[in-house]
PDB file of N, CA and C in Angstrom:
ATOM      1  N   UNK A   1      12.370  -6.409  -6.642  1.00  0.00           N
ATOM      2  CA  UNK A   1      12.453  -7.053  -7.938  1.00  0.00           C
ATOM      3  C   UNK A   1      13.813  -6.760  -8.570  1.00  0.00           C
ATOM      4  N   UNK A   2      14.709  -7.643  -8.413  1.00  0.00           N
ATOM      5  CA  UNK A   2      15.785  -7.828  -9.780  1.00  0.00           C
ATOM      6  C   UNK A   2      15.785  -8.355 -11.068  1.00  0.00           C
ATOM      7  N   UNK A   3      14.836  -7.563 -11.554  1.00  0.00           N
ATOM      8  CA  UNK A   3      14.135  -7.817 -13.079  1.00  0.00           C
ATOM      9  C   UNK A   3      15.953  -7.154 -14.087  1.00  0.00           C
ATOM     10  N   UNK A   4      16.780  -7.920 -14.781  1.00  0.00           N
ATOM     11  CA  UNK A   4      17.477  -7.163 -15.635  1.00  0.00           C
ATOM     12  C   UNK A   4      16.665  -7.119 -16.942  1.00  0.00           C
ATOM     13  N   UNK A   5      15.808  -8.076 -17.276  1.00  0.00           N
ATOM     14  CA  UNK A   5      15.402  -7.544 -18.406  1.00  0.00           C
ATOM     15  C   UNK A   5      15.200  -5.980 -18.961  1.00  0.00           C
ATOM     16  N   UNK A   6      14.896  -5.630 -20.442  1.00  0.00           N
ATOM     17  CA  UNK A   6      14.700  -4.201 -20.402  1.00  0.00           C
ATOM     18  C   UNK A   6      12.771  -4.512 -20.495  1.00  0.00           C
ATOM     19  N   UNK A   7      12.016  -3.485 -20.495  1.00  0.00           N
ATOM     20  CA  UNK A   7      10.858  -3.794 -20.342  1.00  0.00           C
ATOM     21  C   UNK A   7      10.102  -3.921 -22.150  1.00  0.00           C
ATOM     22  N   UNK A   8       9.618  -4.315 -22.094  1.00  0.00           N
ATOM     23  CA  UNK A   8       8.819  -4.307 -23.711  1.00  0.00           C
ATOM     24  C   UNK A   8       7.710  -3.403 -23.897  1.00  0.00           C
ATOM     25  N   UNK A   9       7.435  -2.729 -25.104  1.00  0.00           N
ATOM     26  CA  UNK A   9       7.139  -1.683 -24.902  1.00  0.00           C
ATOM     27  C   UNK A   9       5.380  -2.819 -25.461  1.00  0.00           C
ATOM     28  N   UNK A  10       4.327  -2.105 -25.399  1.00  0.00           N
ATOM     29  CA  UNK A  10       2.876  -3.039 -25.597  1.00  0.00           C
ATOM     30  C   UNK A  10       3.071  -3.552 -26.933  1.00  0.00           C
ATOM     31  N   UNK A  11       3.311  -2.169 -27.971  1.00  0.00           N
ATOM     32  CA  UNK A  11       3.213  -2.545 -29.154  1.00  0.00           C
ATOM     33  C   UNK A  11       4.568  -1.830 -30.090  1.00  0.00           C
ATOM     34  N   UNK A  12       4.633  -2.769 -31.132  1.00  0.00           N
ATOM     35  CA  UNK A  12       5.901  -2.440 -31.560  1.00  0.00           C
ATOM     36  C   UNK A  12       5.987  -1.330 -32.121  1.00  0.00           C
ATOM     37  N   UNK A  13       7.088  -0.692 -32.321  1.00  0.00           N
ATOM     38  CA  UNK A  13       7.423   0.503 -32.674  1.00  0.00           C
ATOM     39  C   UNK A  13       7.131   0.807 -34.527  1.00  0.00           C
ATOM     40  N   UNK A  14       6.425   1.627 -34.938  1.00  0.00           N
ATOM     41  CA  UNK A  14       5.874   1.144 -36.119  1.00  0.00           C
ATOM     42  C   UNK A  14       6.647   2.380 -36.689  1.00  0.00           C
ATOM     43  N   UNK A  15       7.649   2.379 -38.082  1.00  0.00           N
ATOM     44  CA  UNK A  15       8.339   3.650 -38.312  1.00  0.00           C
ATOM     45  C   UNK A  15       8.002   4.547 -39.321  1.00  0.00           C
ATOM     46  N   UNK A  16       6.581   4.077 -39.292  1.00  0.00           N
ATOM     47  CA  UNK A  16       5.817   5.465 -40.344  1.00  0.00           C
ATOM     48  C   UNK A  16       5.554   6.451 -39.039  1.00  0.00           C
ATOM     49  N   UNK A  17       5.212   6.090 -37.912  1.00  0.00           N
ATOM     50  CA  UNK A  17       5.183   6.852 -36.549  1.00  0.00           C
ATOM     51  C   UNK A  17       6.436   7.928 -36.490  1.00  0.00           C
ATOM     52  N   UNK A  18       7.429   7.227 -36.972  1.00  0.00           N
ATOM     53  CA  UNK A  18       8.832   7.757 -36.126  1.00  0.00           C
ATOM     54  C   UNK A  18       9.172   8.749 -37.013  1.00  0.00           C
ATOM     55  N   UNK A  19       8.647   8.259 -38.611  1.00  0.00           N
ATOM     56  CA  UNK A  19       8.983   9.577 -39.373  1.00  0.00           C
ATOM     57  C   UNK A  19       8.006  10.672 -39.524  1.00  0.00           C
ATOM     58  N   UNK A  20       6.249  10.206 -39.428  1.00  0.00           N
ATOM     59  CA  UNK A  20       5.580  11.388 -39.160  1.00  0.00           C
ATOM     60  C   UNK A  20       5.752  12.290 -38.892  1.00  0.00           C
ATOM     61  N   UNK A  21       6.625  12.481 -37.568  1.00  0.00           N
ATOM     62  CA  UNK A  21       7.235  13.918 -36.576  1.00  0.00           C
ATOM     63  C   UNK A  21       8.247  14.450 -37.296  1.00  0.00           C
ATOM     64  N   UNK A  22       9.110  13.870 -38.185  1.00  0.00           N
ATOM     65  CA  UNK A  22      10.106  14.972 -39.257  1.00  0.00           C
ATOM     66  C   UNK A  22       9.645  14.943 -40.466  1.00  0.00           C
ATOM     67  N   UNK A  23       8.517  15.190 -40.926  1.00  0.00           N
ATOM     68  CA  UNK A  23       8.064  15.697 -41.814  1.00  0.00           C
ATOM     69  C   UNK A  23       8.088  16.979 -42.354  1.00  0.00           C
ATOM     70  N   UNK A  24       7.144  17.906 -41.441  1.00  0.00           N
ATOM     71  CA  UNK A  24       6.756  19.271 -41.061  1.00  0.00           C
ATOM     72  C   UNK A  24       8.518  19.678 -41.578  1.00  0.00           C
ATOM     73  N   UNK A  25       9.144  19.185 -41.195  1.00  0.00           N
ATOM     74  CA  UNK A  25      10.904  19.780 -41.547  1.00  0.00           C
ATOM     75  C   UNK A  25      11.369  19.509 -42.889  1.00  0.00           C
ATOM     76  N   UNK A  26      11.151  18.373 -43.268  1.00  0.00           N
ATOM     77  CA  UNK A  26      11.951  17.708 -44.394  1.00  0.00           C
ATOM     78  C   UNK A  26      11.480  18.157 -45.424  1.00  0.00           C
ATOM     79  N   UNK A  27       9.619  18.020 -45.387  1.00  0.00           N
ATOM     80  CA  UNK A  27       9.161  18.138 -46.982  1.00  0.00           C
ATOM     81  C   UNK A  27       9.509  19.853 -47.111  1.00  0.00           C
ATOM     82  N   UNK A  28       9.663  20.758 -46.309  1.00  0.00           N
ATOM     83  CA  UNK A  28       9.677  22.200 -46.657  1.00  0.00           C
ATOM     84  C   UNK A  28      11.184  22.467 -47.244  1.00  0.00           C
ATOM     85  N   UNK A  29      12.065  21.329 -46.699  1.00  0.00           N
ATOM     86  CA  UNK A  29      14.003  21.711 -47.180  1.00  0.00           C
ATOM     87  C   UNK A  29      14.143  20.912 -48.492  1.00  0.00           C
ATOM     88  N   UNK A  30      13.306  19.890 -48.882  1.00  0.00           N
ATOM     89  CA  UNK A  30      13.403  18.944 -49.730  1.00  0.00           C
ATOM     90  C   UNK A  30      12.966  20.027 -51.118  1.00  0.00           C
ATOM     91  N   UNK A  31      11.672  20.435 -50.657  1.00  0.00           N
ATOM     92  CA  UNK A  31      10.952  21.330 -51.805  1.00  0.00           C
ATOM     93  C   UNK A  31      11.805  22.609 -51.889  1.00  0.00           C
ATOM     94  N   UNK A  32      12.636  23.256 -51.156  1.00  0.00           N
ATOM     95  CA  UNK A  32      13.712  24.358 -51.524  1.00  0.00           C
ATOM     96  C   UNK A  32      14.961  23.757 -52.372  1.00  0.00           C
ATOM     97  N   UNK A  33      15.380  22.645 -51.867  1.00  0.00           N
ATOM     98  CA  UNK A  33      15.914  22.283 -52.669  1.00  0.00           C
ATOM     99  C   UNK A  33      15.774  22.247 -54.359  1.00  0.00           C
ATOM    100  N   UNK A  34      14.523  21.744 -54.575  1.00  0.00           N
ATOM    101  CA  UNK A  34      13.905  21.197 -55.978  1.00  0.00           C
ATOM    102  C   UNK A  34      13.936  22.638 -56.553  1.00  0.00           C
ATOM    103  N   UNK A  35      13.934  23.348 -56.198  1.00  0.00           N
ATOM    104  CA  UNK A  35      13.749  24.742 -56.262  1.00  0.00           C
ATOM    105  C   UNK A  35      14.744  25.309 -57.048  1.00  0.00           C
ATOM    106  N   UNK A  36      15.628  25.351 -55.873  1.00  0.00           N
ATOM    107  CA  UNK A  36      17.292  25.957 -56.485  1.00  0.00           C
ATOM    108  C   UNK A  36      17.730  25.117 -57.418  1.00  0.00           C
ATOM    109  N   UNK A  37      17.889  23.963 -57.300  1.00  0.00           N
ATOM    110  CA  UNK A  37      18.248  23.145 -58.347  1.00  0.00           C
ATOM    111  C   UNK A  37      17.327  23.522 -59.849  1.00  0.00           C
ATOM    112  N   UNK A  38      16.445  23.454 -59.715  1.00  0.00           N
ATOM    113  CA  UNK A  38      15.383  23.578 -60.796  1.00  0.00           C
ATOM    114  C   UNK A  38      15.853  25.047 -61.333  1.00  0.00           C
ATOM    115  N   UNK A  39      16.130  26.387 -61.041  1.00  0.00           N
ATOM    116  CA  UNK A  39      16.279  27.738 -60.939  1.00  0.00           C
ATOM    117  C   UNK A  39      18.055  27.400 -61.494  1.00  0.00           C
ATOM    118  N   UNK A  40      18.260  26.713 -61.052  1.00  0.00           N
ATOM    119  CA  UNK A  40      19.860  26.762 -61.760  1.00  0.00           C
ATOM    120  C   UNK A  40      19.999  26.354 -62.572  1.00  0.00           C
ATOM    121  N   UNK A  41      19.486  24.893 -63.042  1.00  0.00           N
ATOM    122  CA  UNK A  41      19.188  24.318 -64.472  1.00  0.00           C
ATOM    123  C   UNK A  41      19.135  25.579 -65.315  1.00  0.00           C
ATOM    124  N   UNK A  42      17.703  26.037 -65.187  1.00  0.00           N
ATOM    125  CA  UNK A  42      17.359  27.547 -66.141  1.00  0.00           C
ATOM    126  C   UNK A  42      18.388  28.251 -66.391  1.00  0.00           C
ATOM    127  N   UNK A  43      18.842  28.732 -65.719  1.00  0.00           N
ATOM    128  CA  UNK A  43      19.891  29.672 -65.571  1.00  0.00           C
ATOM    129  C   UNK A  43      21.005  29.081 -66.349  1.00  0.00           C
ATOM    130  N   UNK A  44      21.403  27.949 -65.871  1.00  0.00           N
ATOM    131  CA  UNK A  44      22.425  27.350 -67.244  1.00  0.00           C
ATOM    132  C   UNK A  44      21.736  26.997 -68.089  1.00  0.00           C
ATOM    133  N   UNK A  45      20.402  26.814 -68.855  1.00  0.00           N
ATOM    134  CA  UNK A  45      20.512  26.542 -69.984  1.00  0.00           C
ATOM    135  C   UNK A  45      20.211  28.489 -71.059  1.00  0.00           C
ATOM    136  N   UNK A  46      19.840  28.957 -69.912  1.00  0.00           N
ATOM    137  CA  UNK A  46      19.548  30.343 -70.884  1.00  0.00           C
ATOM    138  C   UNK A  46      20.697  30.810 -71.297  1.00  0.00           C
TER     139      UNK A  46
END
């Protein structure tokens, strides 16, 4: 078979899928963030 096509995958690639798996990472750096930021505000307004 000299198929060049590339193959198709069954079903399309759906990208709530693709971000599911960096979650576990993001929401824990996102919420440190809110953090320090939030902690520095204070700090400059005291």
């Amino acid at each position: 078979m000299t198929d060049s096509h590339s193959p198709v995958p069954a079903h399309p690639v759906d990208p709530v899928e693709s971000v599911v798996h960096v979650i576990p990472f993001v929401l824990p750096a996102v919420g440190a963030i809110m953090i320090f930021l939030l902690a520095m505000i204070a700090v400059y307004m005291a």
